[in-house]
C-alpha atoms as a PDB file:
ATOM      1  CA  UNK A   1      10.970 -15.122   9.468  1.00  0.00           C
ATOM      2  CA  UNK A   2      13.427 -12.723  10.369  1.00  0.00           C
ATOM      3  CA  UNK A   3      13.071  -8.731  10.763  1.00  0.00           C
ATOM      4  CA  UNK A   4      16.753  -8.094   8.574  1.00  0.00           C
ATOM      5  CA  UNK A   5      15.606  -6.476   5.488  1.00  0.00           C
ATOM      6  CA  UNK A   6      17.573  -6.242   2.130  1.00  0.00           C
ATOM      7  CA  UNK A   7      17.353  -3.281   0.140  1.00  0.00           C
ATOM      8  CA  UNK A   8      14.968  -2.511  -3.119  1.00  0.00           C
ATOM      9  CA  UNK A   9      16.618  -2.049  -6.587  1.00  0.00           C
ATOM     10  CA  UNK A  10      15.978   0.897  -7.871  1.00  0.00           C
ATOM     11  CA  UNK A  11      14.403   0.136 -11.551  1.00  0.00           C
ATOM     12  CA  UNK A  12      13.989   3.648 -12.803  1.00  0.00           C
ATOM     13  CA  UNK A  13      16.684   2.729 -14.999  1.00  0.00           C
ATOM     14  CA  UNK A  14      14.677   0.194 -16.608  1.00  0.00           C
ATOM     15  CA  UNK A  15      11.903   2.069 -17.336  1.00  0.00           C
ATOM     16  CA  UNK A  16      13.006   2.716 -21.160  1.00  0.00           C
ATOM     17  CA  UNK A  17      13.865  -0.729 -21.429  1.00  0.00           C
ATOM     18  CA  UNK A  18      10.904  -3.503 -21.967  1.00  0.00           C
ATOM     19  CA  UNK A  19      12.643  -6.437 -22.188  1.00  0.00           C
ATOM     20  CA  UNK A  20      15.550  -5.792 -18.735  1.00  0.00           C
ATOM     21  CA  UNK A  21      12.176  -3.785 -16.945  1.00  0.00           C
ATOM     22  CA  UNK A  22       9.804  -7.184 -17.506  1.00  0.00           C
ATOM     23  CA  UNK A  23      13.056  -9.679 -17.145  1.00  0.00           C
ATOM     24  CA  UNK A  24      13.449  -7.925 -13.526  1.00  0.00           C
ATOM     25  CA  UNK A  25       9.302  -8.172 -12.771  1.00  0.00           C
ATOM     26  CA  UNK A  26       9.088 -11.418 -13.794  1.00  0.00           C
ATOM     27  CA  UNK A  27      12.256 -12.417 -11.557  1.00  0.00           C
ATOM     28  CA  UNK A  28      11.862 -10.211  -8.558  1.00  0.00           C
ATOM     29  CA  UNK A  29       7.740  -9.406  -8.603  1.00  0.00           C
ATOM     30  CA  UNK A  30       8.359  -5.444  -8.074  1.00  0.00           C
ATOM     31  CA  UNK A  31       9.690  -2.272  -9.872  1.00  0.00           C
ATOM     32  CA  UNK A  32      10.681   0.004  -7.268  1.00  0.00           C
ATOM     33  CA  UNK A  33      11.120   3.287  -9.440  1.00  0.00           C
ATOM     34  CA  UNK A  34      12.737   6.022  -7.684  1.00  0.00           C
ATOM     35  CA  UNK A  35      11.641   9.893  -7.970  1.00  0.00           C
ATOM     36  CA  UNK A  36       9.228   8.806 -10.759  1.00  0.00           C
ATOM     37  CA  UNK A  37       6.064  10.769  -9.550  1.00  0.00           C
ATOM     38  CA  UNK A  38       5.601  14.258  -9.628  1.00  0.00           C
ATOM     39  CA  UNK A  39       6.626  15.416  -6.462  1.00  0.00           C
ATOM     40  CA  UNK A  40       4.048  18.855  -6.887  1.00  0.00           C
ATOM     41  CA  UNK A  41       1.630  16.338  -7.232  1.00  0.00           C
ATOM     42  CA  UNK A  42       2.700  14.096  -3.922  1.00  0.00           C
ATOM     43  CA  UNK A  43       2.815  17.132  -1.826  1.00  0.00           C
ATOM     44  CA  UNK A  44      -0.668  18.054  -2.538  1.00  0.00           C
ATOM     45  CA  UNK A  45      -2.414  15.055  -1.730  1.00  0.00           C
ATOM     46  CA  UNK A  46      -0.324  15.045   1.717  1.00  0.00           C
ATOM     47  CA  UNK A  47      -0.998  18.533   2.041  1.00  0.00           C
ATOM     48  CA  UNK A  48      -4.914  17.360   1.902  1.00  0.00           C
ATOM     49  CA  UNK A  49      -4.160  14.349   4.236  1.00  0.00           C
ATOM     50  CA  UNK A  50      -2.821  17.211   6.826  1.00  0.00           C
ATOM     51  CA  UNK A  51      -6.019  19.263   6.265  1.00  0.00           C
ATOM     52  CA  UNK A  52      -8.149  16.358   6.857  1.00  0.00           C
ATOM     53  CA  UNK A  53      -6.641  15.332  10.059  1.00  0.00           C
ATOM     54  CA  UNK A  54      -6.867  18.962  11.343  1.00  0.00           C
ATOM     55  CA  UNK A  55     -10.378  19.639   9.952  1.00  0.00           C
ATOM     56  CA  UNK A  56     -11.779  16.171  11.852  1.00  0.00           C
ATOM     57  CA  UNK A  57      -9.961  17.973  14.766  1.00  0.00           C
ATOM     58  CA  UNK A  58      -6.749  15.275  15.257  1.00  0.00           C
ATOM     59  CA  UNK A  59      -4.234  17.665  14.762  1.00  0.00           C
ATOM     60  CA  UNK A  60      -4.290  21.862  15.769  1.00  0.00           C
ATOM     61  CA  UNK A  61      -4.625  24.552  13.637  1.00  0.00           C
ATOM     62  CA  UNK A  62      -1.865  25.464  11.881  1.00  0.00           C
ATOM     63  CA  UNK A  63       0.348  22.261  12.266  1.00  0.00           C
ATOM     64  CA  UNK A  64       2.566  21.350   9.500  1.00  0.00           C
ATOM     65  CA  UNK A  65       3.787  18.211   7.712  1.00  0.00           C
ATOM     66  CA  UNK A  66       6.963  18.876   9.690  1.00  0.00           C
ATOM     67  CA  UNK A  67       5.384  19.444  12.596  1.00  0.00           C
ATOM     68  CA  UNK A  68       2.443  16.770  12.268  1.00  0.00           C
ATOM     69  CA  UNK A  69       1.584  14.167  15.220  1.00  0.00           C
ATOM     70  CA  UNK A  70      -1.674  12.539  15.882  1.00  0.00           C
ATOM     71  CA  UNK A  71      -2.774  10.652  18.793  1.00  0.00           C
ATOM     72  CA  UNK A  72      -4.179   7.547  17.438  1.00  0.00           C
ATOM     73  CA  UNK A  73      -5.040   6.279  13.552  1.00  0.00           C
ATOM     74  CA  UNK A  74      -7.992   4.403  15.075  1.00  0.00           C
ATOM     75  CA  UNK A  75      -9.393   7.404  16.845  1.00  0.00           C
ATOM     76  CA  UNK A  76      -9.822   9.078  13.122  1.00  0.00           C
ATOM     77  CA  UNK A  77     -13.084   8.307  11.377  1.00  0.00           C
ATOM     78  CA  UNK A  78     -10.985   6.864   8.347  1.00  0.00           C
ATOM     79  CA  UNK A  79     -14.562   6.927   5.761  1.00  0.00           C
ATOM     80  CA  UNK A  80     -14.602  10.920   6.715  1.00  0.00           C
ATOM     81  CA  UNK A  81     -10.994  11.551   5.595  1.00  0.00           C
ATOM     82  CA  UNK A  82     -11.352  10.150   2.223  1.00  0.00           C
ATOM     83  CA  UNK A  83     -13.431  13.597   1.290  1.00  0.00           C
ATOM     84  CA  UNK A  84     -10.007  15.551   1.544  1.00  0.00           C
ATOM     85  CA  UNK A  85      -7.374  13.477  -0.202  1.00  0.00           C
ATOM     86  CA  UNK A  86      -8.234  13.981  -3.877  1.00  0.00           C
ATOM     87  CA  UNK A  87      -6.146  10.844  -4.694  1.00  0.00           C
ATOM     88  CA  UNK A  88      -7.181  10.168  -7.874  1.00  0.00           C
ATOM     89  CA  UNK A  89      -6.246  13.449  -9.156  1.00  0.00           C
ATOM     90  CA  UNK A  90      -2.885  12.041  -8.631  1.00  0.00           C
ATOM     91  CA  UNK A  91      -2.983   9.071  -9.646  1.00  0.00           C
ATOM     92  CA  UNK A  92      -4.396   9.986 -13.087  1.00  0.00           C
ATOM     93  CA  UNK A  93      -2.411  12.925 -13.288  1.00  0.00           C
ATOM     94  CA  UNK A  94      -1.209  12.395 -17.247  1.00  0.00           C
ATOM     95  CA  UNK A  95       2.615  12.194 -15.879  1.00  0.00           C
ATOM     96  CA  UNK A  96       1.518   9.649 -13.718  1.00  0.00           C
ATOM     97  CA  UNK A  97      -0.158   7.327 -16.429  1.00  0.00           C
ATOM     98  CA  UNK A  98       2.906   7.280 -18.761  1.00  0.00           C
ATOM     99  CA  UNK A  99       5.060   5.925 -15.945  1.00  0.00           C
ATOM    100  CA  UNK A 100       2.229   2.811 -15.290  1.00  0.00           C
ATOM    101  CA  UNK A 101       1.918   2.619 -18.966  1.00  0.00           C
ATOM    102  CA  UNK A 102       5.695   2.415 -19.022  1.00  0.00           C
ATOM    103  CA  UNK A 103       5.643  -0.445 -16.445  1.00  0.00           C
ATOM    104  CA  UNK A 104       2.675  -2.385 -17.799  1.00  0.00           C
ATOM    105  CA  UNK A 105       4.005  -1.559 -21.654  1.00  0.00           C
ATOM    106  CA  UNK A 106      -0.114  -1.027 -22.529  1.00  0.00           C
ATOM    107  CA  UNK A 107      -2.179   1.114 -21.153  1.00  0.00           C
ATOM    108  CA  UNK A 108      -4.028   0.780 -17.877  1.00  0.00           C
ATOM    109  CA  UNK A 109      -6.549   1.065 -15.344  1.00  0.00           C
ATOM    110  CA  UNK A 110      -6.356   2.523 -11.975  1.00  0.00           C
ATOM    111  CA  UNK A 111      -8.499   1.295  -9.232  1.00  0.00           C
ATOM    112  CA  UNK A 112     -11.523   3.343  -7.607  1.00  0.00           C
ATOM    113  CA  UNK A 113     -10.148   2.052  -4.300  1.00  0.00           C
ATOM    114  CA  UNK A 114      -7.295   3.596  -2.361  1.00  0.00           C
ATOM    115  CA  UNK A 115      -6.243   3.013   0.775  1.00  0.00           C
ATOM    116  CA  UNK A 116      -4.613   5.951   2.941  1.00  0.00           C
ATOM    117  CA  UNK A 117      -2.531   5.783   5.664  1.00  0.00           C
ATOM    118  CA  UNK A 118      -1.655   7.958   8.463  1.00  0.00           C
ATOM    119  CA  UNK A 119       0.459   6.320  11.179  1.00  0.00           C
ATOM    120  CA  UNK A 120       1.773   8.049  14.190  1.00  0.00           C
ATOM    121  CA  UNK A 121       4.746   6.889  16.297  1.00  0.00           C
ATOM    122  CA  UNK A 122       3.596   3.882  18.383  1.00  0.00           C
ATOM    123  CA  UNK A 123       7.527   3.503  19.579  1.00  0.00           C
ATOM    124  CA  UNK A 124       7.571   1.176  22.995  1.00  0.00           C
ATOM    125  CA  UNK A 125       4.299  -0.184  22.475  1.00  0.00           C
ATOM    126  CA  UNK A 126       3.428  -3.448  20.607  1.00  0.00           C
ATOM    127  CA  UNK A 127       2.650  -3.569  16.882  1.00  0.00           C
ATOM    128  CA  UNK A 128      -0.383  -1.781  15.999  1.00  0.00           C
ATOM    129  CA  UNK A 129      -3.358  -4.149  15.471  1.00  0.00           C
ATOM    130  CA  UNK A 130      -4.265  -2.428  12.465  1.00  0.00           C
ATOM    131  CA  UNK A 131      -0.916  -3.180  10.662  1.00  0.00           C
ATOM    132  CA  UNK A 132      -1.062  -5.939   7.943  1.00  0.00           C
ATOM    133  CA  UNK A 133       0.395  -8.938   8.704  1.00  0.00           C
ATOM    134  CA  UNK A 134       2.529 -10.713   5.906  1.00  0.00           C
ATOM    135  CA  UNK A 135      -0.093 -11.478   3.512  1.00  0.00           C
ATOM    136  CA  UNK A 136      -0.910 -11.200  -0.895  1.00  0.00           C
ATOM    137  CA  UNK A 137      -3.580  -8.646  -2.841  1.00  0.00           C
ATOM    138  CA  UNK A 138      -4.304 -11.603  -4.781  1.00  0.00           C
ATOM    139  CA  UNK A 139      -5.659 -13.123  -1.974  1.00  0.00           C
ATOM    140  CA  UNK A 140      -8.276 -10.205  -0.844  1.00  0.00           C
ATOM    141  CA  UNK A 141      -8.573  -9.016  -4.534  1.00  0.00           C
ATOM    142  CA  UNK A 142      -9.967 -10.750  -7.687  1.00  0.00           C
ATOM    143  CA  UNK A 143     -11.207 -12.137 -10.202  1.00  0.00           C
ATOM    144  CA  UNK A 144      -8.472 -11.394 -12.028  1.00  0.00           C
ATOM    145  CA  UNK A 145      -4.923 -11.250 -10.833  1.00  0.00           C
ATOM    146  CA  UNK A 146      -2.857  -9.203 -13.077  1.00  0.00           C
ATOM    147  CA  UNK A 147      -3.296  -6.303 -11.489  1.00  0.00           C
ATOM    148  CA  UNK A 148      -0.212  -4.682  -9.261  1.00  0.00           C
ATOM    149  CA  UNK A 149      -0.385  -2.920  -6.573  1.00  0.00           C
ATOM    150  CA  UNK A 150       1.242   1.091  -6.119  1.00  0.00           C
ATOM    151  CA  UNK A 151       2.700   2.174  -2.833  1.00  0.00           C
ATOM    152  CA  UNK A 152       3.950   5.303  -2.496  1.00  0.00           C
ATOM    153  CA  UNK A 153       4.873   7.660   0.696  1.00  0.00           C
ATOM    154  CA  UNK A 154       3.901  10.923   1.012  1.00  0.00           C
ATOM    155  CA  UNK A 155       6.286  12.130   3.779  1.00  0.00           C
ATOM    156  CA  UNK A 156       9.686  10.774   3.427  1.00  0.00           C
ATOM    157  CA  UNK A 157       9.972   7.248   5.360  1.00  0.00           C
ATOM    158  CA  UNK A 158      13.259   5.601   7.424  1.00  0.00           C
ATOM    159  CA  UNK A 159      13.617   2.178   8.520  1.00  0.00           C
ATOM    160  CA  UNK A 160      12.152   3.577  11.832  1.00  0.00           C
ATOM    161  CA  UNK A 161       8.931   5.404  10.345  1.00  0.00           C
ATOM    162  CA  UNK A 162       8.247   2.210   8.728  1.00  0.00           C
ATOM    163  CA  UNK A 163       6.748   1.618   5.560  1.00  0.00           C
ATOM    164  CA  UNK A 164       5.818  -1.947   3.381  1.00  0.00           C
ATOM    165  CA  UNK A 165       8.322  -4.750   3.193  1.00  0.00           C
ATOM    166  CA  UNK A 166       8.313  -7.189  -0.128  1.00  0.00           C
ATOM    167  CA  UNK A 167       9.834 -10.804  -0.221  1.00  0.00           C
ATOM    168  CA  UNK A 168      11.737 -10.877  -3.086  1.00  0.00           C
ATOM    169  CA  UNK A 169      10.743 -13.773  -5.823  1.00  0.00           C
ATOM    170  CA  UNK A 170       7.694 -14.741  -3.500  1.00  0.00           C
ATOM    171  CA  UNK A 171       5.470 -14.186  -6.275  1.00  0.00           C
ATOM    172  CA  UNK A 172       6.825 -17.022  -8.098  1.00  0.00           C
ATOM    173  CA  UNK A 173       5.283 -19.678  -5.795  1.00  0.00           C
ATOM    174  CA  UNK A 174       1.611 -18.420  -6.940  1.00  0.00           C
ATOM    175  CA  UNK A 175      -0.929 -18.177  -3.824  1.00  0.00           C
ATOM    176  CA  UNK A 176      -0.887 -19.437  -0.486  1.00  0.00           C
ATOM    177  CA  UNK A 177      -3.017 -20.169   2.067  1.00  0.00           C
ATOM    178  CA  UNK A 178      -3.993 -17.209   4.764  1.00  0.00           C
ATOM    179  CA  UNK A 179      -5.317 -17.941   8.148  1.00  0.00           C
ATOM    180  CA  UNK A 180      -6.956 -15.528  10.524  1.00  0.00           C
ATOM    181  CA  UNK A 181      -4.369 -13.593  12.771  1.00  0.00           C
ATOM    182  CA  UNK A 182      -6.028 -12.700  15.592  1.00  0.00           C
ATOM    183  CA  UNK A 183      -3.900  -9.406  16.634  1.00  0.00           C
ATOM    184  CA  UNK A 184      -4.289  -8.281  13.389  1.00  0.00           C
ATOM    185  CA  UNK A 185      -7.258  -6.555  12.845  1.00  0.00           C
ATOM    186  CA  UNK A 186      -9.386  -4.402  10.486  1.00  0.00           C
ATOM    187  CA  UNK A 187     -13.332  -3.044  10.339  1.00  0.00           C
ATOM    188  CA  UNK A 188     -13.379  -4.695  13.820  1.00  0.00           C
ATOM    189  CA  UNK A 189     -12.898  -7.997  12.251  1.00  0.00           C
ATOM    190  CA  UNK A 190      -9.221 -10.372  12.656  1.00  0.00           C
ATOM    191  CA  UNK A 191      -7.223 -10.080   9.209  1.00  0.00           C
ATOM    192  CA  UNK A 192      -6.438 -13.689   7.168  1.00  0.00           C
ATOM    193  CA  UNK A 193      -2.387 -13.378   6.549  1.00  0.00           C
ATOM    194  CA  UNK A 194       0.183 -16.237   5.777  1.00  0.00           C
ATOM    195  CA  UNK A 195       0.924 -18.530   8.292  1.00  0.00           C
ATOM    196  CA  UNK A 196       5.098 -18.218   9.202  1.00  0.00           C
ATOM    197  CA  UNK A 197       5.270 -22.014   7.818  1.00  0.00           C
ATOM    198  CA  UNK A 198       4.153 -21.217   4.455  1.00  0.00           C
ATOM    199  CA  UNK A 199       6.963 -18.722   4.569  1.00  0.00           C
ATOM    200  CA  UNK A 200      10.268 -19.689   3.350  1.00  0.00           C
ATOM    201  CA  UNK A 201      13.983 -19.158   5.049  1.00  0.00           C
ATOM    202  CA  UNK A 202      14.839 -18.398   1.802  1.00  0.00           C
ATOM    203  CA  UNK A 203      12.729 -15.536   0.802  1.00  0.00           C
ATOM    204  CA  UNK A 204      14.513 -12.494   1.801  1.00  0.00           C
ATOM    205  CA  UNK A 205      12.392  -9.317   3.179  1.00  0.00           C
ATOM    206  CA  UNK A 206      13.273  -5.915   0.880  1.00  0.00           C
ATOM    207  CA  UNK A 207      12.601  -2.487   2.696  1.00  0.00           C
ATOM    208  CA  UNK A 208      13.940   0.587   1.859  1.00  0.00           C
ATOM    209  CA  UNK A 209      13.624   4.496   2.843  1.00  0.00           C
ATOM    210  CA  UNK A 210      11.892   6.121   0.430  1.00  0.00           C
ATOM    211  CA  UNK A 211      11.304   9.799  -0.651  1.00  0.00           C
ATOM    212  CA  UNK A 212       7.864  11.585  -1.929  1.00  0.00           C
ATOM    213  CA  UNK A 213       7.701  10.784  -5.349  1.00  0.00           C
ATOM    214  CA  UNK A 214       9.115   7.728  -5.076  1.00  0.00           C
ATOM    215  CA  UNK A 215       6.748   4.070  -6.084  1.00  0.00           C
ATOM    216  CA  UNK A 216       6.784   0.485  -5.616  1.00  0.00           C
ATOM    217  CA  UNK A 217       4.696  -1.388  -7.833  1.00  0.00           C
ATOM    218  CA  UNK A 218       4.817  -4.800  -6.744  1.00  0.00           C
ATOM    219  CA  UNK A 219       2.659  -8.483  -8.203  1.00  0.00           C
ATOM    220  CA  UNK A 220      -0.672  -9.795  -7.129  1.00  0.00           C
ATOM    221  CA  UNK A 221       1.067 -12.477  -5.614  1.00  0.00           C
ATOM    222  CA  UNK A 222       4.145 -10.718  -3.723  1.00  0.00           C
ATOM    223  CA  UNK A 223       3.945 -11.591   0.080  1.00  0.00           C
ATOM    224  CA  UNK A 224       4.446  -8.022   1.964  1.00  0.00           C
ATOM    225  CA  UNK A 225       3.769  -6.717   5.277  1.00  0.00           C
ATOM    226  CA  UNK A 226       3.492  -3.455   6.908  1.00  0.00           C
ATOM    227  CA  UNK A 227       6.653  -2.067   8.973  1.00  0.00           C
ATOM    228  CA  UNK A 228       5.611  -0.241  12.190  1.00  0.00           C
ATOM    229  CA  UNK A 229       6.469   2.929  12.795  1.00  0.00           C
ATOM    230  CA  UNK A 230       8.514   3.081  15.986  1.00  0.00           C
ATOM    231  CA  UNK A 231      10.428   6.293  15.470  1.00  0.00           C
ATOM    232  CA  UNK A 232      11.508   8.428  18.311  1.00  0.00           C
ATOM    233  CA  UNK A 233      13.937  11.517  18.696  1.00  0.00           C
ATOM    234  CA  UNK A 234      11.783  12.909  16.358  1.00  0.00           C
ATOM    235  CA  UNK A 235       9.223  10.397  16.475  1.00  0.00           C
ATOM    236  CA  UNK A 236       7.655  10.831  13.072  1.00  0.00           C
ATOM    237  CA  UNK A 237       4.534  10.500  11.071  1.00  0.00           C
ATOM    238  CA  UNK A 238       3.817   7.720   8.346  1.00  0.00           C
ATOM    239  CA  UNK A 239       1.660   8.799   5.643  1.00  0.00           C
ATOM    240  CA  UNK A 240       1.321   6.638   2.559  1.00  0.00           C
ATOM    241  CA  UNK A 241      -1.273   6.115  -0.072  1.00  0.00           C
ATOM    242  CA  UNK A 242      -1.998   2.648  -2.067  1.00  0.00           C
ATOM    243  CA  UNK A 243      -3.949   1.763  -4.711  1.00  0.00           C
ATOM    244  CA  UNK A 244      -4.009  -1.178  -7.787  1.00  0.00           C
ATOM    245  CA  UNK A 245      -3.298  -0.730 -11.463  1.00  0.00           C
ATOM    246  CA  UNK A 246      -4.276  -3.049 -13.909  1.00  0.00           C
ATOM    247  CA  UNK A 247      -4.079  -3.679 -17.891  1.00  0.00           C
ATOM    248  CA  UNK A 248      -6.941  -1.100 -19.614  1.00  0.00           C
ATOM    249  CA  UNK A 249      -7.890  -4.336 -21.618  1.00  0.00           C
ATOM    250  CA  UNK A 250      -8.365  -6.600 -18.182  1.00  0.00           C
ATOM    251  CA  UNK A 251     -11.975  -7.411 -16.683  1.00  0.00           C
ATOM    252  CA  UNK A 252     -12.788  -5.152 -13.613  1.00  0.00           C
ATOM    253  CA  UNK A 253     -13.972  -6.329 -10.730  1.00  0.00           C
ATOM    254  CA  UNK A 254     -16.357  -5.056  -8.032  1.00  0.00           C
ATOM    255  CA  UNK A 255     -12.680  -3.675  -6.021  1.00  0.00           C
ATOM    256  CA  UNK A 256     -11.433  -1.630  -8.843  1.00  0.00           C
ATOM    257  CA  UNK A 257     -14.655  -0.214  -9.803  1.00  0.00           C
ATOM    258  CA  UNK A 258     -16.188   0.679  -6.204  1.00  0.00           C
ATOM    259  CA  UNK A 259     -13.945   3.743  -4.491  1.00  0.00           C
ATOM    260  CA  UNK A 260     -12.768   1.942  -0.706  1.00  0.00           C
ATOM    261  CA  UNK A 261     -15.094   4.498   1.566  1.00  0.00           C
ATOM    262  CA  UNK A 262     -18.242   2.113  -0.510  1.00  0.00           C
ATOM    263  CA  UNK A 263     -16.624  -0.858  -0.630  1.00  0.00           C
ATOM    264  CA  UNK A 264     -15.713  -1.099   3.252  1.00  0.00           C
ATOM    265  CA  UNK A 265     -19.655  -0.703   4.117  1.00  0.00           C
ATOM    266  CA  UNK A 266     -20.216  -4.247   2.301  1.00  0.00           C
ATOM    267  CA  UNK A 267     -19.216  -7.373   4.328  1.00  0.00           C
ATOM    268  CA  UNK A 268     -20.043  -9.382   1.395  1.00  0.00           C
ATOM    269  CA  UNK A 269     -18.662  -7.806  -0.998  1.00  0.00           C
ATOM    270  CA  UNK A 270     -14.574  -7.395  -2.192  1.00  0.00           C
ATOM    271  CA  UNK A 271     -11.861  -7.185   0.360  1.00  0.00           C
ATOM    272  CA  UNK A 272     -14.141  -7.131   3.472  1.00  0.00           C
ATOM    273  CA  UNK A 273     -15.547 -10.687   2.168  1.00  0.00           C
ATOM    274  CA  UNK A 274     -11.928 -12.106   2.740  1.00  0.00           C
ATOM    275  CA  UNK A 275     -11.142 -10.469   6.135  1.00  0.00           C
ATOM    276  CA  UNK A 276     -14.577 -11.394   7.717  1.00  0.00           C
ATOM    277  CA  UNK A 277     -15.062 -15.028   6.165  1.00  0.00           C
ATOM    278  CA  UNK A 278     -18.210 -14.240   4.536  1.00  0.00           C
ATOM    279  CA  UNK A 279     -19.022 -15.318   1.016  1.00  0.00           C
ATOM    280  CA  UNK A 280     -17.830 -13.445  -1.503  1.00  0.00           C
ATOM    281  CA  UNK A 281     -21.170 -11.964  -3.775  1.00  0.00           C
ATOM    282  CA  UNK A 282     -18.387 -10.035  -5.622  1.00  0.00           C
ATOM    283  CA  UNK A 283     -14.416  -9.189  -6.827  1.00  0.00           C
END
């Protein structure tokens, strides 16, 4: 697998067009939709991400989100900072809901669960352990798999900041098997990903810099992977938030109904089922 990345198409052209917006889903498994969130809105919650880090004493009084740098992500007690970012006030904001009902074409659901993400600079050193290797929702997330999953950045990002990377098409080849990857980890436990031979030359990686207000929405089944952040001169921060959305009419599962500070206490429950092997009581 290589580390060459093509570039996202912007769909916000699409997005007043059903049949070219679900033509381009169906082929390419993402709608990258560019300046589509309300950037008021994106600043806020990164605004809270800042206060959280300073208030659990990572970053100084008065530092900015220009000025921001933390020491480590896994020195931050992750379950604390999920009491500052009011995440959902964003991602139910009214102007956000028309643009996932314009992407589904129905109305939707958003997930209880987000994740956030607050990566420093870890330029010179190897890839952070808690990274995701290349890997599918699908596979962690259930019973249903029509949901898709929302990334968005909350400081701008660069091809050196880092960000998530999407094989184009992948989706079409339905799920695949994950195997533990032992320096990948998460909760203290190795994360499953996709082995590099069920990984095809042909399935081109997609990364692009992307602004605040700016969303990939991307298939259950779309192989992605995190891209480190290994800026210098500035070295810069990563901040990111992502969460699932899912058709209003769909069944919900024990991951979109359970907010992720709950649902990462249970090892037998959800997503922490699938990274620690043990059987699933609930999706």
């Amino acid at each position: 697998m290589t580390d060459t990345f093509g570039d996202y198409v912007d769909c916000t052209p699409l997005l007043d067009d059903r049949v070219a917006l679900d033509r381009f889903y169906d082929e390419h498994g993402y709608v990258y939709l560019r300046g589509a969130l309300d950037r008021e809105l994106v600043r806020t919650a990164a605004e809270q991400m800042l206060e959280g880090l300073i208030a659990l004493g990572h970053a100084a009084p008065g530092t900015t989100l220009d000025t921001l740098t933390i020491d480590s992500f896994e020195a931050v007690d992750e379950v604390a900072m999920h009491d500052y970012v009011k995440y959902d006030d964003l991602w139910n904001h009214p102007s956000t809901l028309k643009v996932w009902e314009k992407v589904f074409g129905e109305p939707v659901f958003v997930f209880k669960s987000t994740t956030i993400r607050y990566y420093p600079s870890a330029a010179g050193s190897a890839d952070p352990s808690f990274l995701t290797p290349l890997h599918q929702d699908g596979f962690y997330i259930g019973p249903n798999k029509d949901f898709r999953t929302a990334w968005m950045p909350l400081l701008p990002t660069s091809r050196g900041i880092g960000g998530v990377a999407v094989a184009d098409g992948s989706h079409k080849k339905g799920p695949r098997e994950h195997v533990v990857t032992e320096n990948f980890r998460r909760f203290g436990h190795a994360v499953r990903g996709i082995p590099a031979e069920e990984f095809g030359a042909d399935e081109q990686l997609l990364f692009s810099p992307m602004e605040p207000g700016d969303v990939i929405l991307f298939h259950a089944f779309m192989c992605h992977k995190s891209i480190p952040n290994v800026s210098v001169d500035p070295a810069g921060m990563r901040m990111s938030m992502d969460t699932r959305v899912q058709p209003a009419s769909s069944h919900r599962g024990f991951n979109s109904l359970t907010p992720w500070p709950e649902s990462a206490k249970d090892a037998s429950k959800g997503i922490l089922s699938k990274i620690t092997g043990t059987p699933a009581t609930a999706e």
